[in-house]
PDB file of N, CA and C in Angstrom:
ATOM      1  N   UNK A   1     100.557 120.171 119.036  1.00  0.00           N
ATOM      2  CA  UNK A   1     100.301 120.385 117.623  1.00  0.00           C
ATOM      3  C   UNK A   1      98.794 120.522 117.444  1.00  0.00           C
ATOM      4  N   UNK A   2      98.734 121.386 117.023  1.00  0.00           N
ATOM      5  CA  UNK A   2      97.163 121.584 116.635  1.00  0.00           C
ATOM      6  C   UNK A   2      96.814 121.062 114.845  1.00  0.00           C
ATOM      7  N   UNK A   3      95.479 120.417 115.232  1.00  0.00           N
ATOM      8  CA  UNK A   3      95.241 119.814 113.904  1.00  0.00           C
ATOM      9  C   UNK A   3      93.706 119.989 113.735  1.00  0.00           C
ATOM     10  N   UNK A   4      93.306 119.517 112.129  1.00  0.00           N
ATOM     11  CA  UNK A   4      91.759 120.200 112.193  1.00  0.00           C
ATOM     12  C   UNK A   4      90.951 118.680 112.252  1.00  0.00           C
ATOM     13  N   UNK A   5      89.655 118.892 112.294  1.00  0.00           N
ATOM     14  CA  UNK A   5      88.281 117.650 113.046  1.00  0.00           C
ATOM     15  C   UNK A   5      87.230 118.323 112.386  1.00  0.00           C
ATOM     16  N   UNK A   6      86.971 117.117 111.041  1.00  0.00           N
ATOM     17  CA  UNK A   6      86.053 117.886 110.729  1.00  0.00           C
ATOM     18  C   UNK A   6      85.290 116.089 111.130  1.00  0.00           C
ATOM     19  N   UNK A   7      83.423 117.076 111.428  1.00  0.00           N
ATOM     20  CA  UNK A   7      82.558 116.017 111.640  1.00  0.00           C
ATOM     21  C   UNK A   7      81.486 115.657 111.007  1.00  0.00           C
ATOM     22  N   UNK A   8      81.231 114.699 110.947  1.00  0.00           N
ATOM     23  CA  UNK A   8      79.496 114.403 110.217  1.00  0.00           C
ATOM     24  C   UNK A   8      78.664 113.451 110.371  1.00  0.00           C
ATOM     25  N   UNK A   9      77.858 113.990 110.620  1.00  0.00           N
ATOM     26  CA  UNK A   9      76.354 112.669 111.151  1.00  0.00           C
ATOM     27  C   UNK A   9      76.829 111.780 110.123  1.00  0.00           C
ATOM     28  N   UNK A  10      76.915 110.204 110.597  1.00  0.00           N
ATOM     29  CA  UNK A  10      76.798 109.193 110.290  1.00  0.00           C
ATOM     30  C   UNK A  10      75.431 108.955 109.940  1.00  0.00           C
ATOM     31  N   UNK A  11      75.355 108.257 108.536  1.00  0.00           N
ATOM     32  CA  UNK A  11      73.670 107.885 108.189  1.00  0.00           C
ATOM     33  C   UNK A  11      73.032 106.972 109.081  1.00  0.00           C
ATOM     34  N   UNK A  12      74.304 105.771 109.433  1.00  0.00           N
ATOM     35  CA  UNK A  12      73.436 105.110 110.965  1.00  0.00           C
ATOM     36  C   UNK A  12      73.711 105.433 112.122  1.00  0.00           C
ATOM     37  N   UNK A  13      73.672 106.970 112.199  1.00  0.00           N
ATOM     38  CA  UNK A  13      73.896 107.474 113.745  1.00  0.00           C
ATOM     39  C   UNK A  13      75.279 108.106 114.187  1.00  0.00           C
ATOM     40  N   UNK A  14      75.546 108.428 115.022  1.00  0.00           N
ATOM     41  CA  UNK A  14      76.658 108.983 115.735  1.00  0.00           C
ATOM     42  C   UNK A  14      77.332 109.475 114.824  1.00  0.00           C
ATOM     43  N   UNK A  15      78.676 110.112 114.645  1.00  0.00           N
ATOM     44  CA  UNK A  15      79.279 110.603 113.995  1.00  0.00           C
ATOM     45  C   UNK A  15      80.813 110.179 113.117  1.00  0.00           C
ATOM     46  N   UNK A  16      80.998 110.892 112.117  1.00  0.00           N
ATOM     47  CA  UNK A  16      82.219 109.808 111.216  1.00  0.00           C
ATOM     48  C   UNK A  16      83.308 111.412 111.606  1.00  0.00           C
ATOM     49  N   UNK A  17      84.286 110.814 112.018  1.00  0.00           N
ATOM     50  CA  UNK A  17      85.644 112.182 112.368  1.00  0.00           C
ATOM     51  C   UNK A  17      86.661 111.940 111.189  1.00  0.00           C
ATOM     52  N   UNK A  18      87.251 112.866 110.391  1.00  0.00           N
ATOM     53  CA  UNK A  18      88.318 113.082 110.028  1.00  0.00           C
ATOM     54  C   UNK A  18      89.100 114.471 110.057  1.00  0.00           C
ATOM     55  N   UNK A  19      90.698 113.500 110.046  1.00  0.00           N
ATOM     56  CA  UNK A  19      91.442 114.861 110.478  1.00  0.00           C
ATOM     57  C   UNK A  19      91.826 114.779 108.333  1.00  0.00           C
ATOM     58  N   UNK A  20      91.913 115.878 108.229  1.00  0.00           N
ATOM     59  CA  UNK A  20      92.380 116.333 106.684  1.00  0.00           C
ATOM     60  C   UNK A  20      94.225 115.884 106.716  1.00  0.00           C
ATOM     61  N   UNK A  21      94.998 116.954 107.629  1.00  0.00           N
ATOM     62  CA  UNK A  21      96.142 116.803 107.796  1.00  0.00           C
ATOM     63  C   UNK A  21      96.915 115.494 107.329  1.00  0.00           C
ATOM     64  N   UNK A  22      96.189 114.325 107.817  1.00  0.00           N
ATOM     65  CA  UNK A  22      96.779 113.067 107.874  1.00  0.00           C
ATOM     66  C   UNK A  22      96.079 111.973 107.299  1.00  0.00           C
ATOM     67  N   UNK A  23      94.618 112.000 106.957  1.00  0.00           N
ATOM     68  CA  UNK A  23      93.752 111.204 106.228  1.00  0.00           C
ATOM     69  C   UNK A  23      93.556 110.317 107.565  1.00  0.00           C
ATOM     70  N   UNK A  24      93.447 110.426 108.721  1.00  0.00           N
ATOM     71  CA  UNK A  24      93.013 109.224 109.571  1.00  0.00           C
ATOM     72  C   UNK A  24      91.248 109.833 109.803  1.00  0.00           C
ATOM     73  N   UNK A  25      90.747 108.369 109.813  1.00  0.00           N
ATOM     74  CA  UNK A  25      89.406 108.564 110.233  1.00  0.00           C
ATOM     75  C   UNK A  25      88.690 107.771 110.945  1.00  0.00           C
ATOM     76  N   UNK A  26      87.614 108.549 111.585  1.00  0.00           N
ATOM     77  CA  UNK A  26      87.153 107.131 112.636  1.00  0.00           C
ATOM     78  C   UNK A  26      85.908 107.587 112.709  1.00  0.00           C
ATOM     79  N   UNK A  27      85.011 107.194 114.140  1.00  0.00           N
ATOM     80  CA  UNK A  27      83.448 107.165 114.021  1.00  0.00           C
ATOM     81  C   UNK A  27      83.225 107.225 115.535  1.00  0.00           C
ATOM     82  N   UNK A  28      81.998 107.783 116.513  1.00  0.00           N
ATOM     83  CA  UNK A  28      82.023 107.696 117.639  1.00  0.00           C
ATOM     84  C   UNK A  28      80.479 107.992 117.523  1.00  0.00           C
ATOM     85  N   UNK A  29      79.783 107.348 118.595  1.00  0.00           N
ATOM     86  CA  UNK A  29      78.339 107.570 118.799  1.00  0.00           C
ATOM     87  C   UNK A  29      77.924 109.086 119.199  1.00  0.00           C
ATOM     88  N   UNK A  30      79.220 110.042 119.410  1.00  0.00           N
ATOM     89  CA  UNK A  30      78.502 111.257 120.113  1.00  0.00           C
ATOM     90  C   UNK A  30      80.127 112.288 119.531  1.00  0.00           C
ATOM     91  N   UNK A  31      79.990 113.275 119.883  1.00  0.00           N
ATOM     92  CA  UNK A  31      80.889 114.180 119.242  1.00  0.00           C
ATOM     93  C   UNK A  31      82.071 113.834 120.050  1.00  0.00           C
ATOM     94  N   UNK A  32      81.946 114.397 121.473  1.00  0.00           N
ATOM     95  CA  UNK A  32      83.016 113.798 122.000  1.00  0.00           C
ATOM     96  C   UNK A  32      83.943 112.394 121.858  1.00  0.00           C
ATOM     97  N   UNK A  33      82.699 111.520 121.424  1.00  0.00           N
ATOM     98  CA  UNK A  33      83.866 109.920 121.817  1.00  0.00           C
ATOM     99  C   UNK A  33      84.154 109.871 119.743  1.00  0.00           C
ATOM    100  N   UNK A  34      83.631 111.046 119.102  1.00  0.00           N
ATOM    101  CA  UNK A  34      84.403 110.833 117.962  1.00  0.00           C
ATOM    102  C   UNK A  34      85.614 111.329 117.568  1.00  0.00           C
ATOM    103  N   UNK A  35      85.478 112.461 118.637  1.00  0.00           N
ATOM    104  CA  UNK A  35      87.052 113.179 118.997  1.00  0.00           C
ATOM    105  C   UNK A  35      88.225 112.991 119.155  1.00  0.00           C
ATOM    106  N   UNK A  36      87.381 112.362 120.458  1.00  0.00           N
ATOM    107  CA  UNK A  36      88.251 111.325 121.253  1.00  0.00           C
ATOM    108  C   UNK A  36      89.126 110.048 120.118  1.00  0.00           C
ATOM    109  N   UNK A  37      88.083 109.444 119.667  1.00  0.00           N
ATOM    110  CA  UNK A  37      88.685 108.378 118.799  1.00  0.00           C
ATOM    111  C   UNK A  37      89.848 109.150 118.066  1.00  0.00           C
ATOM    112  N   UNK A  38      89.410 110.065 117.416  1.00  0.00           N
ATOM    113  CA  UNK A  38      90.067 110.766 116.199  1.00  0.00           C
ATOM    114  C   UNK A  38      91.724 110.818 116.787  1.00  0.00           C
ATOM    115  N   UNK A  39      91.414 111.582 118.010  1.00  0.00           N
ATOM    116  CA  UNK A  39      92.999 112.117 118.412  1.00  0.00           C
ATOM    117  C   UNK A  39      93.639 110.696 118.384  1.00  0.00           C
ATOM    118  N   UNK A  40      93.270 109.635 119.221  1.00  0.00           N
ATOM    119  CA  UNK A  40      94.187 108.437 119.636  1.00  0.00           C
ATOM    120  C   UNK A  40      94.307 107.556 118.099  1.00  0.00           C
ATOM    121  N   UNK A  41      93.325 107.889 117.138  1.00  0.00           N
ATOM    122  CA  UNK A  41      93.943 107.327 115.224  1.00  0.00           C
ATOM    123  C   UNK A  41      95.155 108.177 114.929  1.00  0.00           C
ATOM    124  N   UNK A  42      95.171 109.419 115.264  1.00  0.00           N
ATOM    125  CA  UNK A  42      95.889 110.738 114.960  1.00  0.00           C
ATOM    126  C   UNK A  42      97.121 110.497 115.178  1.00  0.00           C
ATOM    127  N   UNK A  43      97.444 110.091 116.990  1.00  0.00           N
ATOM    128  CA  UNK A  43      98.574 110.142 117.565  1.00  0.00           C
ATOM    129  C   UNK A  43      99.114 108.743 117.205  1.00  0.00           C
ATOM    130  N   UNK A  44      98.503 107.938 116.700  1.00  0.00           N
ATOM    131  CA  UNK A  44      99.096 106.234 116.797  1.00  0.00           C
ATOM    132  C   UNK A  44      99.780 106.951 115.092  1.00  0.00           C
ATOM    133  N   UNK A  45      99.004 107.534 114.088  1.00  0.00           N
ATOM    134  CA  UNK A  45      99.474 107.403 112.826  1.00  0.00           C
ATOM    135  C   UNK A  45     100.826 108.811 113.203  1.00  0.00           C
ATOM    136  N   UNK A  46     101.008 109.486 113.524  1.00  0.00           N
ATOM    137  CA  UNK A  46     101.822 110.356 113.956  1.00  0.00           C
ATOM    138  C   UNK A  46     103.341 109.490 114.428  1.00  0.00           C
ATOM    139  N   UNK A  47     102.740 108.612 115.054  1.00  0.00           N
ATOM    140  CA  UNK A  47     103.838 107.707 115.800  1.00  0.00           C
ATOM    141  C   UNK A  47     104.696 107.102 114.538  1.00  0.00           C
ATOM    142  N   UNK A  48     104.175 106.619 113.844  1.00  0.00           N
ATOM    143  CA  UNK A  48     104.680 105.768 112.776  1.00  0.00           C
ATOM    144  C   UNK A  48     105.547 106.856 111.274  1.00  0.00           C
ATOM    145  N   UNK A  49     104.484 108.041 110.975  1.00  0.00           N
ATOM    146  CA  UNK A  49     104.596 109.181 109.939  1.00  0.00           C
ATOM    147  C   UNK A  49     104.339 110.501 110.482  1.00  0.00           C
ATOM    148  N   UNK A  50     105.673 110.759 110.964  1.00  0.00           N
ATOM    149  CA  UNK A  50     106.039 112.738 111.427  1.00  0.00           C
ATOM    150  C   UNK A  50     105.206 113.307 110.483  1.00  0.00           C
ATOM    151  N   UNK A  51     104.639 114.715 111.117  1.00  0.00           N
ATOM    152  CA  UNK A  51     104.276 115.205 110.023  1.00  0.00           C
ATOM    153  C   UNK A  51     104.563 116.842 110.780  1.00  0.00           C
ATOM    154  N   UNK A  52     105.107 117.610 109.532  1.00  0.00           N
ATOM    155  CA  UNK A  52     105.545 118.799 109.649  1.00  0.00           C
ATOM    156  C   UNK A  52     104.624 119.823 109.032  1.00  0.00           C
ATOM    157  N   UNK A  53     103.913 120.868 110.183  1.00  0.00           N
ATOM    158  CA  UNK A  53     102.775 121.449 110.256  1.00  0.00           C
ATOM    159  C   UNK A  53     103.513 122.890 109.381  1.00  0.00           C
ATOM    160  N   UNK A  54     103.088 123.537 108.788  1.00  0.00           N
ATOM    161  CA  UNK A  54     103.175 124.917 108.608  1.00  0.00           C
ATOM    162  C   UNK A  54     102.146 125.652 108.042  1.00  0.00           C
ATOM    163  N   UNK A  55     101.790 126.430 109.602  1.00  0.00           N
ATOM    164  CA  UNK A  55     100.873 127.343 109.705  1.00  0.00           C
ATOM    165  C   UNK A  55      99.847 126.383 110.041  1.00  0.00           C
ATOM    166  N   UNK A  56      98.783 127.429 110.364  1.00  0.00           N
ATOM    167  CA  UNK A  56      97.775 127.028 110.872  1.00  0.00           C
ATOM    168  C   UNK A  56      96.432 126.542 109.249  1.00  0.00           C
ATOM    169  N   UNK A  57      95.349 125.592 109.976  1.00  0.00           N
ATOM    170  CA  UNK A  57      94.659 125.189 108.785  1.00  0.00           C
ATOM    171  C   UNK A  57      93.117 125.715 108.719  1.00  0.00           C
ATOM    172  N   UNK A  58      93.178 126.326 107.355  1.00  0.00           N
ATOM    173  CA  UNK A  58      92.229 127.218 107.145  1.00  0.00           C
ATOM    174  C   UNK A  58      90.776 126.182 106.931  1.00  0.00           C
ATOM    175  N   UNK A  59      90.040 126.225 107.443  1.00  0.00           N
ATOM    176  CA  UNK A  59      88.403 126.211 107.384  1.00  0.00           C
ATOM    177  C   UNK A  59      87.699 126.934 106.764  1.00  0.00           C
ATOM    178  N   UNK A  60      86.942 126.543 105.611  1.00  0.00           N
ATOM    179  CA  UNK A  60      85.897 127.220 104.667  1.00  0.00           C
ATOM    180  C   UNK A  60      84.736 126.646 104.696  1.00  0.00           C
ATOM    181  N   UNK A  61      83.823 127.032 103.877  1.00  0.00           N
ATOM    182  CA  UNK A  61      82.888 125.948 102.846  1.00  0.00           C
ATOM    183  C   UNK A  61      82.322 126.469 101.741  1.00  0.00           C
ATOM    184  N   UNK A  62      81.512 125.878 100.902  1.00  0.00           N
ATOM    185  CA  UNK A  62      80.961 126.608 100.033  1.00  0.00           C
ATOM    186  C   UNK A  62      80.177 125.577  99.498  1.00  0.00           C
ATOM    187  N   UNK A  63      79.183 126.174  98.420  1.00  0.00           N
ATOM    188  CA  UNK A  63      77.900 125.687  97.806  1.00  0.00           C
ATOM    189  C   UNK A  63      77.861 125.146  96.691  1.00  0.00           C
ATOM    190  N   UNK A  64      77.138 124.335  96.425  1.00  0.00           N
ATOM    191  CA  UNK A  64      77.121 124.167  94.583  1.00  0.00           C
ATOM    192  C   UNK A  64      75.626 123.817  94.597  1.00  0.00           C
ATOM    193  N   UNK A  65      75.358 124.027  93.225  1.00  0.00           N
ATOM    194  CA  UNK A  65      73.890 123.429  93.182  1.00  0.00           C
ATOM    195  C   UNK A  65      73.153 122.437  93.665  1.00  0.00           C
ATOM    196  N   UNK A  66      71.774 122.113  93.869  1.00  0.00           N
ATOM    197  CA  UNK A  66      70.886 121.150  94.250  1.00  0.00           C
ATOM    198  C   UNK A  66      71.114 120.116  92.941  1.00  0.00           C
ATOM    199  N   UNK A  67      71.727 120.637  91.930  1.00  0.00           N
ATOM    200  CA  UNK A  67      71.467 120.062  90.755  1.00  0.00           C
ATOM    201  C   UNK A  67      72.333 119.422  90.534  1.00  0.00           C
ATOM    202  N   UNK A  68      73.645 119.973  90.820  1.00  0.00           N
ATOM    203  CA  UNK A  68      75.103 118.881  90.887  1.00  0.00           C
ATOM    204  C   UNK A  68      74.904 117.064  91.382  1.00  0.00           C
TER     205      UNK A  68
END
């Protein structure tokens, strides 16, 4: 099953992972071990709540003001 990882510098360092799909989230000092974390939050919450994929998940972004 493919699922999406989105990432972001942690303000004290390393990085904070969430998958959207499922709301699990976690944190790892480097991209990889936040990955890493992510999948094994992913697959433990998977274990407990199936979740039925359809289609693949679209990635965007977009802007809003400095002023917002």
């Amino acid at each position: 099953m493919e699922l999406s990882a989105v990432l972001s510098p942690a303000p004290e360092g390393g990085y904070v992972a969430l998958n959207p799909e499922t709301g699990t989230t976690t944190q790892g000092e480097t991209v990889e071990e936040a990955l890493a974390n992510l999948r094994e939050a992913t697959e433990l919450y998977l274990e407990e709540f199936p979740l039925s994929i359809h289609g693949r998940p679209l990635l965007t972004s977009f802007e809003v003001s400095s002023r917002a």
